[in-house]
C-alpha atoms as a PDB file:
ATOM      1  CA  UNK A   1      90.723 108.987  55.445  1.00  0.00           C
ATOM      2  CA  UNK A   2      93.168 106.084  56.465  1.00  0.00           C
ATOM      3  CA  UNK A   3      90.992 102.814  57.203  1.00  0.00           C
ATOM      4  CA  UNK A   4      91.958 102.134  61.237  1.00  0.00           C
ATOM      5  CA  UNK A   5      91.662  98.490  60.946  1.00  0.00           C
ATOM      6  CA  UNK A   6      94.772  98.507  58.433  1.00  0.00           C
ATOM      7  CA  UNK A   7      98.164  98.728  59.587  1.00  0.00           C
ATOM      8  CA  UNK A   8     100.084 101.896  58.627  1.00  0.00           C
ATOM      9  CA  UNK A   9     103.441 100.211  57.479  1.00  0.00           C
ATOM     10  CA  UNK A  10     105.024 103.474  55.617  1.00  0.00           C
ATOM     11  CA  UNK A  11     108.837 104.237  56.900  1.00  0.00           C
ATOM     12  CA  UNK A  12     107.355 107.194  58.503  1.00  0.00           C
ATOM     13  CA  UNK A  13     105.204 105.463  60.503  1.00  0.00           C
ATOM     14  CA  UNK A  14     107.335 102.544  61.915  1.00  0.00           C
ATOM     15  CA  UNK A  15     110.034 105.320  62.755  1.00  0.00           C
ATOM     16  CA  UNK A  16     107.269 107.412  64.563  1.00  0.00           C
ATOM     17  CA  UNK A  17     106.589 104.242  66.764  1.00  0.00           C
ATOM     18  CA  UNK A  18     110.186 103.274  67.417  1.00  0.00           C
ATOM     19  CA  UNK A  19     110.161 107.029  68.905  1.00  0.00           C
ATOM     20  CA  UNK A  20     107.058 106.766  71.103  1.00  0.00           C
ATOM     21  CA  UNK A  21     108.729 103.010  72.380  1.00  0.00           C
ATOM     22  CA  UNK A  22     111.896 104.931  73.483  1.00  0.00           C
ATOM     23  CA  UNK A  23     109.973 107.946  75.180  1.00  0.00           C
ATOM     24  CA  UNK A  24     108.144 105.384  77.399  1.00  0.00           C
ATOM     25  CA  UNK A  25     111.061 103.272  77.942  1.00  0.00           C
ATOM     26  CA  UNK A  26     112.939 106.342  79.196  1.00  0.00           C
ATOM     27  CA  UNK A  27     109.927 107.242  81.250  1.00  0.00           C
ATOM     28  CA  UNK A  28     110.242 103.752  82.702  1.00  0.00           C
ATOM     29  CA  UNK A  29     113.764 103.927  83.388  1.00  0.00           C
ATOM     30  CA  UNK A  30     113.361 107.569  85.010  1.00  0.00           C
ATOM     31  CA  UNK A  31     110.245 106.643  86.998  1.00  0.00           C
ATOM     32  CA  UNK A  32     112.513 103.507  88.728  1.00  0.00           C
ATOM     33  CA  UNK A  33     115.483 105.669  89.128  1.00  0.00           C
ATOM     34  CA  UNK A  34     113.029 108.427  90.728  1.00  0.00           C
ATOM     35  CA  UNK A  35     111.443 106.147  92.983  1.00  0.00           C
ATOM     36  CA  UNK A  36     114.790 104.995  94.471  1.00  0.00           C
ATOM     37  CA  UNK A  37     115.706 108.312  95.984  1.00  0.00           C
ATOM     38  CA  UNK A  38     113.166 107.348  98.879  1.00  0.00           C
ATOM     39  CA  UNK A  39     114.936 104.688  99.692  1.00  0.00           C
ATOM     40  CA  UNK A  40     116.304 104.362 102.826  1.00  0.00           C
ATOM     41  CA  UNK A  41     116.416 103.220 106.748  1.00  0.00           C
ATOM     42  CA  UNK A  42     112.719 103.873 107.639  1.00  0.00           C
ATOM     43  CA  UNK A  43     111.049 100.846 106.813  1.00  0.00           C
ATOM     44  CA  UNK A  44     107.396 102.016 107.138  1.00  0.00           C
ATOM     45  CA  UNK A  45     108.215 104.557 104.208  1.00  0.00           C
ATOM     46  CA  UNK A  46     109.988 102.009 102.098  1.00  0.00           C
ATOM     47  CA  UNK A  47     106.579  99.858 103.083  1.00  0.00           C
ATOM     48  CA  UNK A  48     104.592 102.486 101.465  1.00  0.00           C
ATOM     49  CA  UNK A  49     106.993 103.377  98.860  1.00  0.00           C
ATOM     50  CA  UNK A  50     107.016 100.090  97.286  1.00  0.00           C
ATOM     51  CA  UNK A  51     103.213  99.946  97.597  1.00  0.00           C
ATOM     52  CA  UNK A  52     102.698 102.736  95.456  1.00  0.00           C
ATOM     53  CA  UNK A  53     105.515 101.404  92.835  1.00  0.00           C
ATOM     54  CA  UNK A  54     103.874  98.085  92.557  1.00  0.00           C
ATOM     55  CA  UNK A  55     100.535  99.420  92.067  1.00  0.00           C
ATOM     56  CA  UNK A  56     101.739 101.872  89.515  1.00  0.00           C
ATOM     57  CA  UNK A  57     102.975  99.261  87.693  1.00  0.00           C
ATOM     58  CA  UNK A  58      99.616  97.009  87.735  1.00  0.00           C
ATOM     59  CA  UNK A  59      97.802 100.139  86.740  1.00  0.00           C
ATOM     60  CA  UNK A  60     100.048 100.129  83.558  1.00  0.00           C
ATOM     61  CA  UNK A  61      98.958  96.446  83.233  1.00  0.00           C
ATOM     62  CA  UNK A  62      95.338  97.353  83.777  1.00  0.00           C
ATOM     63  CA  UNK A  63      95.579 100.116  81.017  1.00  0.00           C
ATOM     64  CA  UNK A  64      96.758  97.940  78.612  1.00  0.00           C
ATOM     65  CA  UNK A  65      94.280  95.412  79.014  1.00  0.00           C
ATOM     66  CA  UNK A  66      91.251  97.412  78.965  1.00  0.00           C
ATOM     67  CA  UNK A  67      92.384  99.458  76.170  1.00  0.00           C
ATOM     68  CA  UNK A  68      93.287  96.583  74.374  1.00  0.00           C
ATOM     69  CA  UNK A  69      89.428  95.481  74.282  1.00  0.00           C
ATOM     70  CA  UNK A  70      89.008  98.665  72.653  1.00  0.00           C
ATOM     71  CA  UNK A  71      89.384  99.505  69.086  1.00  0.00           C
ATOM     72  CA  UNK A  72      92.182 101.735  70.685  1.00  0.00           C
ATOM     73  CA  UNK A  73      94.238  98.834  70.264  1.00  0.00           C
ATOM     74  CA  UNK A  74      95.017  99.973  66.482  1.00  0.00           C
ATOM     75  CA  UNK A  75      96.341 103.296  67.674  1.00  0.00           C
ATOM     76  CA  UNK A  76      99.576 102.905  69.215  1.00  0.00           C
ATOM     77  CA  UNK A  77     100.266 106.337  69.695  1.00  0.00           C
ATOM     78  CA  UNK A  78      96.856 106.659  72.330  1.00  0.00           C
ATOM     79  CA  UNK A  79      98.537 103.359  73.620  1.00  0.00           C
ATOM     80  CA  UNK A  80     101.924 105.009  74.395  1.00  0.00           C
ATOM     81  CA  UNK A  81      99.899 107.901  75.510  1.00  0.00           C
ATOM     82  CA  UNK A  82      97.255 105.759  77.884  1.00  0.00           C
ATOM     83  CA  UNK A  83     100.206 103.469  79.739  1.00  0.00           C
ATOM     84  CA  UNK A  84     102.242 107.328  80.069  1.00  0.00           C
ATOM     85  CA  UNK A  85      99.192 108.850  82.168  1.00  0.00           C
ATOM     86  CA  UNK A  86      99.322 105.089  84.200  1.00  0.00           C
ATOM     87  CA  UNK A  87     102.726 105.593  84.618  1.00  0.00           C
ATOM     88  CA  UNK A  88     103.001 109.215  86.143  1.00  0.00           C
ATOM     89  CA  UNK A  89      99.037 109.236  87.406  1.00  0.00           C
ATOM     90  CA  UNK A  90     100.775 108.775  91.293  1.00  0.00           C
ATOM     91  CA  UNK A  91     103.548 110.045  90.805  1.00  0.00           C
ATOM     92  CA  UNK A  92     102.979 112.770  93.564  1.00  0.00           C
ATOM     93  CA  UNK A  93     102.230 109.914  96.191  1.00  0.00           C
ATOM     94  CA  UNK A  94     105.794 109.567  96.886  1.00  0.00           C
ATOM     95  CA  UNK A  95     107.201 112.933  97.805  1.00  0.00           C
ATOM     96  CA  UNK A  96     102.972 113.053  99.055  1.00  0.00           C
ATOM     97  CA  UNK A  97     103.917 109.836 101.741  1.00  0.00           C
ATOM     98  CA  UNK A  98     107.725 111.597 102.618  1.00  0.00           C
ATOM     99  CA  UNK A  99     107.036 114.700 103.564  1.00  0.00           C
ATOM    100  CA  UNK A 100     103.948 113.734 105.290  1.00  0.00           C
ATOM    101  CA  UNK A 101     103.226 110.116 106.113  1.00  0.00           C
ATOM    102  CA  UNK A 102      99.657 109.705 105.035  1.00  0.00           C
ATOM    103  CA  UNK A 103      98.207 109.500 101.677  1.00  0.00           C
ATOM    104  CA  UNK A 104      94.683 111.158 102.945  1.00  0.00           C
ATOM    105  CA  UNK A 105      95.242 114.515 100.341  1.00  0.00           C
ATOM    106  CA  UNK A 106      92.684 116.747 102.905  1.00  0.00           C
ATOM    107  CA  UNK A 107      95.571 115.589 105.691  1.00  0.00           C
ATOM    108  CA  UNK A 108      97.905 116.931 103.152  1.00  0.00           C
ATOM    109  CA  UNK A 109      97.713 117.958  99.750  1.00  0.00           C
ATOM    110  CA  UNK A 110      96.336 116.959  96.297  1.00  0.00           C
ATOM    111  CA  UNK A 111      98.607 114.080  94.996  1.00  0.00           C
ATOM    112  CA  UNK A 112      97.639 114.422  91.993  1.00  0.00           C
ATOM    113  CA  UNK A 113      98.483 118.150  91.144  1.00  0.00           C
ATOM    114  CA  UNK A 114     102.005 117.449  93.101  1.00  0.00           C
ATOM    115  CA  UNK A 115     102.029 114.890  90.454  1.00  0.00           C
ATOM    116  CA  UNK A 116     101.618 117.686  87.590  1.00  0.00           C
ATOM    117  CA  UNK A 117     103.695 119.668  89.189  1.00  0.00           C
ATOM    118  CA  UNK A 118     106.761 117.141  89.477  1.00  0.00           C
ATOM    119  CA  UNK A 119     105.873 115.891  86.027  1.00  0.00           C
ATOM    120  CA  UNK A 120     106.430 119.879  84.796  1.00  0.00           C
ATOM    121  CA  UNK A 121     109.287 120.124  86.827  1.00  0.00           C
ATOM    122  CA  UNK A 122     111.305 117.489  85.352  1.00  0.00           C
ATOM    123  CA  UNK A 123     110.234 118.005  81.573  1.00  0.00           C
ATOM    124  CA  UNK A 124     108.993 114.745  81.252  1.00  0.00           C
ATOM    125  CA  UNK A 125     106.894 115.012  78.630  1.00  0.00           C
ATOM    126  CA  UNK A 126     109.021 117.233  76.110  1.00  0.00           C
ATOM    127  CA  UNK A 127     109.750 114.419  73.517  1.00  0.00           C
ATOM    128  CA  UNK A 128     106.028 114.362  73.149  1.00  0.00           C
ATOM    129  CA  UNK A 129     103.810 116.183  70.763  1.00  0.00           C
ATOM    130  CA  UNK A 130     101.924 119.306  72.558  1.00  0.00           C
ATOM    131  CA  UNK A 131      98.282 118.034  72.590  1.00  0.00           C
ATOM    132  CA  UNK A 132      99.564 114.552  73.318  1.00  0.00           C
ATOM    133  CA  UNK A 133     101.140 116.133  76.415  1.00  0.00           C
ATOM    134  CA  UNK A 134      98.120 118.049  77.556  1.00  0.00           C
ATOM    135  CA  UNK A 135      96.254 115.005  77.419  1.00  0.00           C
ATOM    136  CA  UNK A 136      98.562 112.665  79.726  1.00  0.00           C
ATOM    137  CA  UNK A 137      98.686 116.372  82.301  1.00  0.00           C
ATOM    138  CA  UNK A 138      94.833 116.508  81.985  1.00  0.00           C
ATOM    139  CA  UNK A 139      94.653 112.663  82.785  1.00  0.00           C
ATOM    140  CA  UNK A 140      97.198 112.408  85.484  1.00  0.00           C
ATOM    141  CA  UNK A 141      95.410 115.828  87.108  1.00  0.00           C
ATOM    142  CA  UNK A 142      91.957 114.962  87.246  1.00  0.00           C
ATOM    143  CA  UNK A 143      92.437 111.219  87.374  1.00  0.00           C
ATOM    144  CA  UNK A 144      91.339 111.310  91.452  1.00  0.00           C
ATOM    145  CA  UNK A 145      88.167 113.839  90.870  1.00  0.00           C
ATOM    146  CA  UNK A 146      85.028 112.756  92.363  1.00  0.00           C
ATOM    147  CA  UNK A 147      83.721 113.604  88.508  1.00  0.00           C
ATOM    148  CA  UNK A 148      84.598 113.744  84.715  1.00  0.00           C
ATOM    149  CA  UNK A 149      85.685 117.637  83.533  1.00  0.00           C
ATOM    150  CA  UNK A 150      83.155 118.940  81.406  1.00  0.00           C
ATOM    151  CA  UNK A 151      84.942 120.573  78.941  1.00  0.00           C
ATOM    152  CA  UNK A 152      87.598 118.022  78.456  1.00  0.00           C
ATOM    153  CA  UNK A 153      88.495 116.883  74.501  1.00  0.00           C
ATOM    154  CA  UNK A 154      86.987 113.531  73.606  1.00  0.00           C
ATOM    155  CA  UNK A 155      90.881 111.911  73.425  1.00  0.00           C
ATOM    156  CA  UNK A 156      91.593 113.189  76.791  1.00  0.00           C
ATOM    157  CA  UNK A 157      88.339 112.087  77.845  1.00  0.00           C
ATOM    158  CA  UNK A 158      89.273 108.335  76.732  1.00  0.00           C
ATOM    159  CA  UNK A 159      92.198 108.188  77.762  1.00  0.00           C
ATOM    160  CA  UNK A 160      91.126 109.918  81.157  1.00  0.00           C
ATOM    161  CA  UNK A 161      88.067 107.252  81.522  1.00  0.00           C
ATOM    162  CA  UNK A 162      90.898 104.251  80.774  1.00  0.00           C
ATOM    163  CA  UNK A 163      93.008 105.585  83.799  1.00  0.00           C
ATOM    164  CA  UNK A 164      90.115 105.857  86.132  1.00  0.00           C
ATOM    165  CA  UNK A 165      89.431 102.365  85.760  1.00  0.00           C
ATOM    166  CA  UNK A 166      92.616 101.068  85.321  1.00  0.00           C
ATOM    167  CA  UNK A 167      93.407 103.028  89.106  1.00  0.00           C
ATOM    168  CA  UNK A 168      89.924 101.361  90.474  1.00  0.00           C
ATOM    169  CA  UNK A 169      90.735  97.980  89.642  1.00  0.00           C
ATOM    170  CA  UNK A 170      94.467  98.046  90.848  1.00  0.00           C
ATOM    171  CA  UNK A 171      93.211  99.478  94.225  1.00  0.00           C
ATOM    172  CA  UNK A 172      90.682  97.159  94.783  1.00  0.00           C
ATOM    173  CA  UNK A 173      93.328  94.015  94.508  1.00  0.00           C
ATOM    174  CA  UNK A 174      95.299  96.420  96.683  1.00  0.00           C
ATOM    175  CA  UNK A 175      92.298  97.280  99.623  1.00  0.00           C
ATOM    176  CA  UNK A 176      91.073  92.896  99.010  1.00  0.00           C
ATOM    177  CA  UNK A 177      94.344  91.740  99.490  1.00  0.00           C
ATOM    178  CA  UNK A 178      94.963  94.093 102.808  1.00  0.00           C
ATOM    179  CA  UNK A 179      91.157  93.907 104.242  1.00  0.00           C
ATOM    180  CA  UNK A 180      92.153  89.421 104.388  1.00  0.00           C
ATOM    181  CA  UNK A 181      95.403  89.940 105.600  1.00  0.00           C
ATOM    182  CA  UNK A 182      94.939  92.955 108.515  1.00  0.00           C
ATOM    183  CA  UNK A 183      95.731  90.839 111.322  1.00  0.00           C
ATOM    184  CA  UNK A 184      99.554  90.124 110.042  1.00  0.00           C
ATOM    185  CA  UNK A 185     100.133  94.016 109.748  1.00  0.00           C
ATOM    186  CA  UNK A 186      98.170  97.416 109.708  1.00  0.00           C
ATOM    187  CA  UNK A 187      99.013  99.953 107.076  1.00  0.00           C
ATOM    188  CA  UNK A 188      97.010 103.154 108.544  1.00  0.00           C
ATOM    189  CA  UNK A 189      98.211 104.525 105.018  1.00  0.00           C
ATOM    190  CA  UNK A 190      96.492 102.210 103.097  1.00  0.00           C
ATOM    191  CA  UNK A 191      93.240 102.814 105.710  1.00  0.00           C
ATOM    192  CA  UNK A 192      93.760 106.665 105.591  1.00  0.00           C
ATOM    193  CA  UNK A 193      94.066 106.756 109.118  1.00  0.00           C
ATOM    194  CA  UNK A 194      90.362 106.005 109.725  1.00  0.00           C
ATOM    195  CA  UNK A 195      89.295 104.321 112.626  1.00  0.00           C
ATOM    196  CA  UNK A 196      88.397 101.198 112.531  1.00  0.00           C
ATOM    197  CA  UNK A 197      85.502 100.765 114.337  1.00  0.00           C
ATOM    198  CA  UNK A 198      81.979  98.791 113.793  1.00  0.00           C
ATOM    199  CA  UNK A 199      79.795 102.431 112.469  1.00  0.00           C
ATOM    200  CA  UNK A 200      79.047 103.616 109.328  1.00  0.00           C
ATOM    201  CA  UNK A 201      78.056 106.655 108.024  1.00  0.00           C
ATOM    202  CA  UNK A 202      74.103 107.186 106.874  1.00  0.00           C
ATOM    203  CA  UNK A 203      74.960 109.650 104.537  1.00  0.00           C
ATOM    204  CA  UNK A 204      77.823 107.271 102.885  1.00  0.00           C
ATOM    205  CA  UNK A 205      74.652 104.072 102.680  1.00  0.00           C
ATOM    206  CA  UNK A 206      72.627 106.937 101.037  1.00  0.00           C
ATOM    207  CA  UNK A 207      74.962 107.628  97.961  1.00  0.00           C
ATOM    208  CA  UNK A 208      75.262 104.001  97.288  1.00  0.00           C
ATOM    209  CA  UNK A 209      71.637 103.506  97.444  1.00  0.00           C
ATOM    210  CA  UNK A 210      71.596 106.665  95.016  1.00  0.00           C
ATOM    211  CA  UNK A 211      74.073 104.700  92.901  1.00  0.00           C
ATOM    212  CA  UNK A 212      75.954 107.656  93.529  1.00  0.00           C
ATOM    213  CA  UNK A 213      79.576 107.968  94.299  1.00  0.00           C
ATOM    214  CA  UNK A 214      80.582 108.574  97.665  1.00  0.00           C
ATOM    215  CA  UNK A 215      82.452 111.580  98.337  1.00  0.00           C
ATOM    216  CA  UNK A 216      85.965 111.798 100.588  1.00  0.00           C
ATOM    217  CA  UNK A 217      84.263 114.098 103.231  1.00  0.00           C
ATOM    218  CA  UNK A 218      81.400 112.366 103.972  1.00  0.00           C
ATOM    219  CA  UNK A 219      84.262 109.316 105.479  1.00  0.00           C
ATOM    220  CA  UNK A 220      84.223 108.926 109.638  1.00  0.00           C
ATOM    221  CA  UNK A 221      85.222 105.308 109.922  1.00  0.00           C
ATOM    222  CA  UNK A 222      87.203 102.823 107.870  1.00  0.00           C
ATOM    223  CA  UNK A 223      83.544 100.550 107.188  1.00  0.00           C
ATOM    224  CA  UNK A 224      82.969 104.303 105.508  1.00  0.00           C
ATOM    225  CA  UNK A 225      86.109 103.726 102.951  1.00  0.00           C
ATOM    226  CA  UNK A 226      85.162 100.148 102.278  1.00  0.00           C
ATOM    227  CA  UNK A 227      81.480 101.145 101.469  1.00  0.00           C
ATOM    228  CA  UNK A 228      82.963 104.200  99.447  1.00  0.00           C
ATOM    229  CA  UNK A 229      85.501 101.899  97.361  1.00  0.00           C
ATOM    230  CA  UNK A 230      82.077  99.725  96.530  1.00  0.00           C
ATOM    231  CA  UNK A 231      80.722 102.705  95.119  1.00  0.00           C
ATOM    232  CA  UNK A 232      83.483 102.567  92.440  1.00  0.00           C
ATOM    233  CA  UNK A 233      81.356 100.471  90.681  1.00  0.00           C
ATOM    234  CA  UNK A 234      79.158 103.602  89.537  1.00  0.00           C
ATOM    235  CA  UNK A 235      82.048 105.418  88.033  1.00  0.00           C
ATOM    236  CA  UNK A 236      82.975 102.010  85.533  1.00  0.00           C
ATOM    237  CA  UNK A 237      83.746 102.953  81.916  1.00  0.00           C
ATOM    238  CA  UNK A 238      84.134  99.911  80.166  1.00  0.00           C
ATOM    239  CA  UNK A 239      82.760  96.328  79.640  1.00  0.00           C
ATOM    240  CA  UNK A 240      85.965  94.720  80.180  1.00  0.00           C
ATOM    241  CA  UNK A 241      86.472  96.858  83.549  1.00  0.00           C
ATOM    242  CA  UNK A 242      83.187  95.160  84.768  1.00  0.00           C
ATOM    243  CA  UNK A 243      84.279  92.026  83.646  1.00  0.00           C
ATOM    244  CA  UNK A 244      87.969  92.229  85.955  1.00  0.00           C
ATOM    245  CA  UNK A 245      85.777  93.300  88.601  1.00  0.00           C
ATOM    246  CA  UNK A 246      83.517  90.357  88.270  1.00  0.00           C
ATOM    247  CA  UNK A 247      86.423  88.057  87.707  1.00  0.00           C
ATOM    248  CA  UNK A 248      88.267  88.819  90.773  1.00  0.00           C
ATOM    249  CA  UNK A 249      85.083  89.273  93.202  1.00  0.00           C
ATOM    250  CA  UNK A 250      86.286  92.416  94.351  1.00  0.00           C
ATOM    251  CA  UNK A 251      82.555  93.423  95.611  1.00  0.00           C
ATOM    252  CA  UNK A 252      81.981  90.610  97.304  1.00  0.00           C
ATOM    253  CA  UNK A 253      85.759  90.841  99.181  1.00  0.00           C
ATOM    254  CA  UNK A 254      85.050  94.206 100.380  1.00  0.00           C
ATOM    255  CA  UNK A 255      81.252  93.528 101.957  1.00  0.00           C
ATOM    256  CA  UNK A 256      82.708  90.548 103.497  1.00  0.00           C
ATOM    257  CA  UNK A 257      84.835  93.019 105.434  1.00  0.00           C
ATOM    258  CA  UNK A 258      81.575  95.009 106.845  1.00  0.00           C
ATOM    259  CA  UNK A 259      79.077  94.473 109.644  1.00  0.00           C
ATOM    260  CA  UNK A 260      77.132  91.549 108.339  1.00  0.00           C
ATOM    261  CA  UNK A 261      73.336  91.187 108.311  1.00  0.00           C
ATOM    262  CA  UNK A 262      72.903  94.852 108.021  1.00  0.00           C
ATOM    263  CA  UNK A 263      70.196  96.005 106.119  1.00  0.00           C
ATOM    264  CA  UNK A 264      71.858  99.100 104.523  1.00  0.00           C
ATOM    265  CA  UNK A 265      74.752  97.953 103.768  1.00  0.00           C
ATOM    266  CA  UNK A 266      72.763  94.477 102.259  1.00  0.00           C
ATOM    267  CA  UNK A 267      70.914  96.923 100.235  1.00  0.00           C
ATOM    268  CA  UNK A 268      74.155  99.288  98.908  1.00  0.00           C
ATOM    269  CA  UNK A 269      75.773  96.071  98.324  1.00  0.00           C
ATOM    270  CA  UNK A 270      72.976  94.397  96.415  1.00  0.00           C
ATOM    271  CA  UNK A 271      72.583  97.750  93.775  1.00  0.00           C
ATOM    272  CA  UNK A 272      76.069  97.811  93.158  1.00  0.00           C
ATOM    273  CA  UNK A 273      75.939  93.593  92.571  1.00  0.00           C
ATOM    274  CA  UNK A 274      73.395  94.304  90.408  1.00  0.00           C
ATOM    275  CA  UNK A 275      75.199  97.201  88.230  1.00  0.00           C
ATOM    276  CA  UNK A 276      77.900  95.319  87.721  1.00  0.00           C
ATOM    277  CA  UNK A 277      75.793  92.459  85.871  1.00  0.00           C
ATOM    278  CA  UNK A 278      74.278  95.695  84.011  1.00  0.00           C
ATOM    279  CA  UNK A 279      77.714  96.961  82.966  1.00  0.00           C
ATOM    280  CA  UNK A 280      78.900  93.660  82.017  1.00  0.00           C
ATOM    281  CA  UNK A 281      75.512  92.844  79.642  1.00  0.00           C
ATOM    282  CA  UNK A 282      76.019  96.053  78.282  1.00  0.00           C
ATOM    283  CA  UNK A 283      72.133  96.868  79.568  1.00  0.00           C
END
């Protein structure tokens, strides 16, 4: 067996990564080129459009970063493969936001088997190897489930658990930045067209008291989707996930943007605080 901390230098080798480079390169120059056929005069879709492109392209960021703190760092294939699933994980959420102005999927459909199903219609995943393929479908599939797949492969499994976070921390710098700024603009996209309004939902307080995530039909009101996006927290994979979170006070943003002095939502707030300094001391 080949000792992983030693780079593999043969001929075979360096040619195998020049080939995975120029797969996601072409990915990259497809994904731009695909994203440009929504352009046009409708400046709330372009709005929403762009949103989705620029958060793709942090997620790819994000991947890299908290793989990279990984010993997947000497495995540039899994690399190539993890920044692929970033790349084409929302890939449904355009045609999703055309044809039906909302990115709520129980308003419209699954995003992220559109995604699969856009992915398999444009063959863009032939140049790779067939397991490597299944495990960027798997990953770009299951990437928005409430839970892990059971019977998922432990490589599709790591490189599903890097996406998940990757996604979380990208959307919360999406939802922080928009929750400080909603009195320039509203985006009822980015709120999925829940009304904002001072109530929350018991049942939602519950799950975070459970340390349990909070599921998408338990939502009535957009305090709801902020105390469900605090919840996150309890689906965290990795130390340096925990750490990005910590760095960029993405908890604290989000309860600043709920009913203050509320007991519950003190208390849901406080366990998931407290989590994070678990996840982060590796306790």
């Amino acid at each position: 067996m080949k000792n992983i901390d030693r780079q593999d230098t043969t001929p075979k080798t360096a040619a195998k990564k020049m080939n995975l480079d120029s797969l996601l390169s072409n990915l990259k120059k497809w994904f731009d080129a695909y994203i440009c056929r929504f352009d046009g005069d409708d400046a709330e879709l372009r709005k929403n459009i762009d949103l989705k492109a620029d958060h793709t392209r942090h997620v790819c960021e994000n991947i890299k970063d908290i793989a990279n703190s990984l010993s997947l760092a000497r495995s540039h294939q899994d690399l190539i493969i993890a920044e692929t699933a970033a790349l084409l994980h929302d890939i449904g959420r355009f045609e999703q936001y055309q044809r039906y102005r909302t990115f709520a999927d129980q308003k419209s459909e699954d995003h992220a088997a559109l995604g699969v199903r856009i992915i398999r219609e444009n063959r863009l995943l032939g140049g790779f190897d067939p397991e490597s393929a299944d495990v960027i479908l798997q990953a770009v599939a299951c990437h928005n489930r409430l839970a892990l797949p059971r019977q998922a492969g432990a490589r599709s499994l790591l490189i599903l658990k890097l996406l998940r976070d990757a996604d979380k921390v990208d959307i919360w710098r999406v939802v922080t930045d928009y929750y400080r700024n909603t009195s320039d603009s509203r985006n009822k996209a980015v709120e999925l067209d829940l009304p904002d309004s001072d109530e929350y939902s018991e049942a939602v307080c519950q799950s975070l008291l459970r340390g349990e995530l909070v599921r998408m039909t338990d939502l009535r009101t957009l305090n709801d989707f902020k105390l469900l996006q605090i919840g996150w927290i309890y689906d965290i994979n990795f130390r340096r996930t925990f750490e990005l979170v910590k760095e960029n006070k993405y908890l604290e943003a989000i309860h600043d943007q709920l009913p203050q002095q509320i007991p519950e939502i003190d208390a849901a707030f406080a366990r998931a605080r407290a989590y994070l300094d678990q996840g982060i001391n590796g306790v």
